[in-house]
N, C-alpha and C. Protein backbone atom coordinates (compact mmCIF):
# COMPACT_ATOMS: atom_id res chain seq x y z
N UNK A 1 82.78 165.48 -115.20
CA UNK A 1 83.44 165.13 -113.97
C UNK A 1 84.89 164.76 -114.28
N UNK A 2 85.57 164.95 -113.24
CA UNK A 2 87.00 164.56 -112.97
C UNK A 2 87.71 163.58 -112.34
N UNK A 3 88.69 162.88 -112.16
CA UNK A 3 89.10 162.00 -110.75
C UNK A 3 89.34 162.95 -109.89
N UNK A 4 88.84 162.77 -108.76
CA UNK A 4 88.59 163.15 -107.20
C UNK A 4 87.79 164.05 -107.38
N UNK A 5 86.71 164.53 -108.15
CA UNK A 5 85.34 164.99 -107.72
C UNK A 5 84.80 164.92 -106.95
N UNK A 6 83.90 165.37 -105.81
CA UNK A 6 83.42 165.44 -105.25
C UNK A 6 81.58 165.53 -105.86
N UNK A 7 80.83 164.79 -105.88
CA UNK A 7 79.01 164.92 -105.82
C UNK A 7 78.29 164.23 -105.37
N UNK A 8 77.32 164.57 -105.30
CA UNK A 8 75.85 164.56 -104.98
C UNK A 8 75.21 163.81 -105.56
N UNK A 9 74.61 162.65 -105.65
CA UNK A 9 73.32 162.32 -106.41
C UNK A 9 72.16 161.55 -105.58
N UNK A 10 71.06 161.36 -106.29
CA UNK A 10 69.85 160.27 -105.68
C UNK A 10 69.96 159.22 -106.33
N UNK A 11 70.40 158.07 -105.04
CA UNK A 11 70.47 156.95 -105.07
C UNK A 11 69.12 156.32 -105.87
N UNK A 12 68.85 155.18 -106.16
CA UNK A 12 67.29 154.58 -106.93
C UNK A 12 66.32 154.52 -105.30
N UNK A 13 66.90 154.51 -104.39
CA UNK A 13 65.94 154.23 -103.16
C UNK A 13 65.61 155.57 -102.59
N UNK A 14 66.29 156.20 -103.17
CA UNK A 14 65.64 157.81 -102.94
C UNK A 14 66.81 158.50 -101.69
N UNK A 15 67.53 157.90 -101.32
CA UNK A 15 68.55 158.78 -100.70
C UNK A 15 69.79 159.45 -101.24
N UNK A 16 69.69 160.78 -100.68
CA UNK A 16 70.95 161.52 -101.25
C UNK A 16 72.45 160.93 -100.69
N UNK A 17 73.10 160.76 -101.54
CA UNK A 17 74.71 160.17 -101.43
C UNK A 17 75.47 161.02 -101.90
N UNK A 18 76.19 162.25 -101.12
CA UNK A 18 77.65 162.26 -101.73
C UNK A 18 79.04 161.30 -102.11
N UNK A 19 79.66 161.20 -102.81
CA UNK A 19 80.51 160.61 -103.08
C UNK A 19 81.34 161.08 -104.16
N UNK A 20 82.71 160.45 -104.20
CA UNK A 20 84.00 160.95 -105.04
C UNK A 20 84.08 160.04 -106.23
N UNK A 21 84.72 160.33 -107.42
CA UNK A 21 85.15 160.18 -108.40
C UNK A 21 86.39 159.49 -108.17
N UNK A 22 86.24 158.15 -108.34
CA UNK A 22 87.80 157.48 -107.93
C UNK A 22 88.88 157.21 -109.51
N UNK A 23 87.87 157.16 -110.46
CA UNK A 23 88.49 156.85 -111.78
C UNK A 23 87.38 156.70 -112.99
N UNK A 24 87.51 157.45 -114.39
CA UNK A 24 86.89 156.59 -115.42
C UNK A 24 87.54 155.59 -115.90
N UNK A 25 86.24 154.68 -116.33
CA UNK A 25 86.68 153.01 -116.68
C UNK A 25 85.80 152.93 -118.22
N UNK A 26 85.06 153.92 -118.53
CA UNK A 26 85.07 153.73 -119.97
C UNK A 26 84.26 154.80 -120.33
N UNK A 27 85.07 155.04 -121.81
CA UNK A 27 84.27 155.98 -122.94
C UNK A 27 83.59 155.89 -123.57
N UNK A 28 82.74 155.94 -124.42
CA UNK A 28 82.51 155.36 -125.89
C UNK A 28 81.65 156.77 -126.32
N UNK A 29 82.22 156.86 -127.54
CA UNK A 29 81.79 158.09 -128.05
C UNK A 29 81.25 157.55 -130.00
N UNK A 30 80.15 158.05 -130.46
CA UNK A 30 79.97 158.07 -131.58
C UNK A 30 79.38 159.33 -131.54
N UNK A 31 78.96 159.89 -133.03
CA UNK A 31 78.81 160.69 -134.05
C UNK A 31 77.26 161.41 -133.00
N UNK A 32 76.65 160.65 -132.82
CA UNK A 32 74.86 160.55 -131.98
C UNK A 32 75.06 161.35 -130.64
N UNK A 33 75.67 159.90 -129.76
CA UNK A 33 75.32 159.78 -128.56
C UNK A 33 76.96 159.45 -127.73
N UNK A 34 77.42 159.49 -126.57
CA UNK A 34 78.18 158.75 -126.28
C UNK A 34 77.76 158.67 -124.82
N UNK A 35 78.33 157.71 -124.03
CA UNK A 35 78.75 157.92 -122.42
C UNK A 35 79.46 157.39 -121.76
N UNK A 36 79.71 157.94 -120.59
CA UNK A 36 81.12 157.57 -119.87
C UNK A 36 80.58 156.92 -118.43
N UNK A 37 81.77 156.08 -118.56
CA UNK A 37 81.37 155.57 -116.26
C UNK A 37 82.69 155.56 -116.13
N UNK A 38 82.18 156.01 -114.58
CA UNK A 38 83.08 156.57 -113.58
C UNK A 38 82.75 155.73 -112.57
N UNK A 39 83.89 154.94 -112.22
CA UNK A 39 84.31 154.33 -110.92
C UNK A 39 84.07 155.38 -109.66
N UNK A 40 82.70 155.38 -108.87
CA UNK A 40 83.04 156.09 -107.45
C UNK A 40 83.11 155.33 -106.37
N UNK A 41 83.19 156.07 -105.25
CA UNK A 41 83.03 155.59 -103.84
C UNK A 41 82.03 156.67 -102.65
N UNK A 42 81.75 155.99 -101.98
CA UNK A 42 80.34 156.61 -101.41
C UNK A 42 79.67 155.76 -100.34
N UNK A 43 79.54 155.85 -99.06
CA UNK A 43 78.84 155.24 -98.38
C UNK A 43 79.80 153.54 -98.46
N UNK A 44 80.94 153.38 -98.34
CA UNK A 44 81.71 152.51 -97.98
C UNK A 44 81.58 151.63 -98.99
N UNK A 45 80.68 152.23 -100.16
CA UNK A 45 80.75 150.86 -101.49
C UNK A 45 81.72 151.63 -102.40
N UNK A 46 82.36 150.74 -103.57
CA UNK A 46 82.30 151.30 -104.87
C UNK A 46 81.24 151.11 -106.04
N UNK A 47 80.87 151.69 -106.91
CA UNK A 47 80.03 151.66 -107.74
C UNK A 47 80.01 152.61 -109.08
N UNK A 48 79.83 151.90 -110.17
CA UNK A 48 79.91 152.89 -110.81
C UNK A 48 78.59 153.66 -111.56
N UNK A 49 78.74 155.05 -111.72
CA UNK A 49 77.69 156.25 -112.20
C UNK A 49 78.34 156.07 -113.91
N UNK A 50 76.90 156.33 -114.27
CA UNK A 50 77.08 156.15 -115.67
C UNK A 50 76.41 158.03 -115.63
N UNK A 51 77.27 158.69 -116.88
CA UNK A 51 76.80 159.87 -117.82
C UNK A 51 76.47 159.58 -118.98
N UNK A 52 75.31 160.17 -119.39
CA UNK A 52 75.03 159.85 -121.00
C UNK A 52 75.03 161.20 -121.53
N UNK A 53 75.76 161.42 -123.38
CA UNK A 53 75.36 162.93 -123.84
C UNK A 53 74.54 162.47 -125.13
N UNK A 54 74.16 162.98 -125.08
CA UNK A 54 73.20 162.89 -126.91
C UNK A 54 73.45 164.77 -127.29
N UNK A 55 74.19 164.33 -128.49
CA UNK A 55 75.25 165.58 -129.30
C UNK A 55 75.85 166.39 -128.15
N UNK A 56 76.96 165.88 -127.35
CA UNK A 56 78.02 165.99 -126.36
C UNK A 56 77.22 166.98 -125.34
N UNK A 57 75.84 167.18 -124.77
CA UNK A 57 75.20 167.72 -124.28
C UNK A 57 74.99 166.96 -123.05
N UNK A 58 74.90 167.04 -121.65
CA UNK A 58 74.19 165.90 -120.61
C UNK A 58 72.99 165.46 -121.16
N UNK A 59 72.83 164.49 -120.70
CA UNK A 59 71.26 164.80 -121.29
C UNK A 59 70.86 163.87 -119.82
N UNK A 60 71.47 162.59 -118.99
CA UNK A 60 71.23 162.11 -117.86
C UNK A 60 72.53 161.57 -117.25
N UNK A 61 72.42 161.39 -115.67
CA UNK A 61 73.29 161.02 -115.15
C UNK A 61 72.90 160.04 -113.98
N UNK A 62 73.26 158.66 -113.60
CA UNK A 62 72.56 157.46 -112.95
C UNK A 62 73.53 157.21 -112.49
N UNK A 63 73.39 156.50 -110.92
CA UNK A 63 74.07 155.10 -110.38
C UNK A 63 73.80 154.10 -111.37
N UNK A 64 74.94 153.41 -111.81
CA UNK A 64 74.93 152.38 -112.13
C UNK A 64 74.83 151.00 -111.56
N UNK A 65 75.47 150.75 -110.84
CA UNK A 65 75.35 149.23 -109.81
C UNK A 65 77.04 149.24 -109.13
N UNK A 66 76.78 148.28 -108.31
CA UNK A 66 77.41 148.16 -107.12
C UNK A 66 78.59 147.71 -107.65
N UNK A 67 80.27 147.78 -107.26
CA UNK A 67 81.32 147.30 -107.51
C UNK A 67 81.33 145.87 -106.42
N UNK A 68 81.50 146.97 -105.61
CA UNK A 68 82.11 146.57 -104.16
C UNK A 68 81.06 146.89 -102.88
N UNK A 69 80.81 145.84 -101.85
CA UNK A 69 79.87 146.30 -100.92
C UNK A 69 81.20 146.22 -99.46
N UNK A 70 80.93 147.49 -98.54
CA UNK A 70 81.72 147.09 -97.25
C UNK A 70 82.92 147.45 -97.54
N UNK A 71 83.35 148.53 -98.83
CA UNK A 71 84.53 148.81 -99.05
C UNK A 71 85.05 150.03 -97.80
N UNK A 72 86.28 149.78 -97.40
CA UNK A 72 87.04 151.12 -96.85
C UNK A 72 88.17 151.61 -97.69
N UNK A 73 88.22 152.62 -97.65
CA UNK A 73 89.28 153.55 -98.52
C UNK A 73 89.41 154.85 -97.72
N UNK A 74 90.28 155.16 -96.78
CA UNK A 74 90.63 155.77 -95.75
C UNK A 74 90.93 157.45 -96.32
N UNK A 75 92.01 156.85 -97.38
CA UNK A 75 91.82 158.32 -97.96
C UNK A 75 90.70 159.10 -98.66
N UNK A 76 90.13 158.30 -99.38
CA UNK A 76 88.97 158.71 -99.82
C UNK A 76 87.64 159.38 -99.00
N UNK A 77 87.63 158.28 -97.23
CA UNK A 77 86.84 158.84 -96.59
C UNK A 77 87.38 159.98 -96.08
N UNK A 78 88.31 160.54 -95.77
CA UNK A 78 88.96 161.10 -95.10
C UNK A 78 88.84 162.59 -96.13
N UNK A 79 88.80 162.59 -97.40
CA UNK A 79 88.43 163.43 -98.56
C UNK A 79 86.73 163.77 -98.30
N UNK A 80 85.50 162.72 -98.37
CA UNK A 80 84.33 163.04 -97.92
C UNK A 80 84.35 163.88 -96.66
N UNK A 81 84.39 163.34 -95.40
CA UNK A 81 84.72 164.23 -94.07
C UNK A 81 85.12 165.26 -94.44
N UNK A 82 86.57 165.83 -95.22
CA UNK A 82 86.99 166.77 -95.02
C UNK A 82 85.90 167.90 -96.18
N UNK A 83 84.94 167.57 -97.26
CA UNK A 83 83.99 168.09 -97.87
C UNK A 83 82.67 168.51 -97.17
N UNK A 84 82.56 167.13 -96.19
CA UNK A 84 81.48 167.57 -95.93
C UNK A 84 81.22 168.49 -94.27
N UNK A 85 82.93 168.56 -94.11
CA UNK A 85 83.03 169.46 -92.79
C UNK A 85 82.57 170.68 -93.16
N UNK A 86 83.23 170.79 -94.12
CA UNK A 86 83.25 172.30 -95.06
C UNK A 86 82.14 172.49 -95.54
N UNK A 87 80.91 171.78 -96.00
CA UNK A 87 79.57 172.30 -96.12
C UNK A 87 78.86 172.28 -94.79
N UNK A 88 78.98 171.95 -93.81
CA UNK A 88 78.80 171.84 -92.24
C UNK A 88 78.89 173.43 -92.07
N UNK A 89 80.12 173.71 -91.94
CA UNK A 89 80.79 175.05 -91.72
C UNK A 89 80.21 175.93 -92.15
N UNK A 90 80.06 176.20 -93.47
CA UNK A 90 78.94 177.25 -94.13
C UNK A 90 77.95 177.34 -94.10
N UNK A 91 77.44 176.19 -93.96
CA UNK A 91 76.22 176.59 -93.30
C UNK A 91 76.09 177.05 -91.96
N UNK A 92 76.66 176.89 -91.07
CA UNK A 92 76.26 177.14 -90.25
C UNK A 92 77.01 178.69 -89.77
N UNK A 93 77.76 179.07 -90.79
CA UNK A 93 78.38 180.78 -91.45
C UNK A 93 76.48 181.22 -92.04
N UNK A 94 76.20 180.64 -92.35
CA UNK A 94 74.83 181.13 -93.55
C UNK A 94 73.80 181.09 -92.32
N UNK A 95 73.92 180.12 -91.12
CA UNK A 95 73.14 180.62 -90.25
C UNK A 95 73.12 181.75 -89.52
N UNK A 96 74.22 181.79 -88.97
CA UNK A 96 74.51 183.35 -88.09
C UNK A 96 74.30 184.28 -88.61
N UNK A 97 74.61 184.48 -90.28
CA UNK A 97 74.42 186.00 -90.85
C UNK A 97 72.53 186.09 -90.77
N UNK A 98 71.70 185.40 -90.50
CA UNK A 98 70.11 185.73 -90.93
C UNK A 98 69.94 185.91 -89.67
């Protein structure tokens, strides 16, 4: 992932959350294993998603826990909306053609 990514994941309560990539806040890499978290935003919180690689491979990717609860970030929502207009749209392009 990148800053201002755009994804997808399942929350631990079982709901799907898109949300953006606002920043990584740490690396750590050894010889084994390493992983990274990424500061996102999603559903008006921040929180950060942890990646893990074992020999620079994915191997899992998790919500980590909550930053911020009740956060607004206007541009950021305004980035979701404008993603998820655009999967709105195609689909409903993917409907008409069947």
């Amino acid at each position: 992932m990148k800053k201002s990514d755009i994804f997808t994941f399942k929350a631990p309560n079982g709901v799907e959350v898109t949300a953006i990539v606002v920043d990584r806040i740490d690396l750590r890499v050894s010889p084994q294993h390493s992983h990274v978290i990424w500061l996102c935003y999603g559903q008006n919180r921040l929180f950060t998603y942890r990646e893990l690689y074992n020999n620079f491979l994915p191997t899992t990717s998790s919500f980590d826990k909550v930053v911020c609860d009740y956060a607004i970030l206007p541009d950021y929502d305004r980035m979701l909306e404008d993603y998820q207009y655009g999967i709105d749209q195609a689909n409903d392009y993917a409907d008409k053609e069947l």
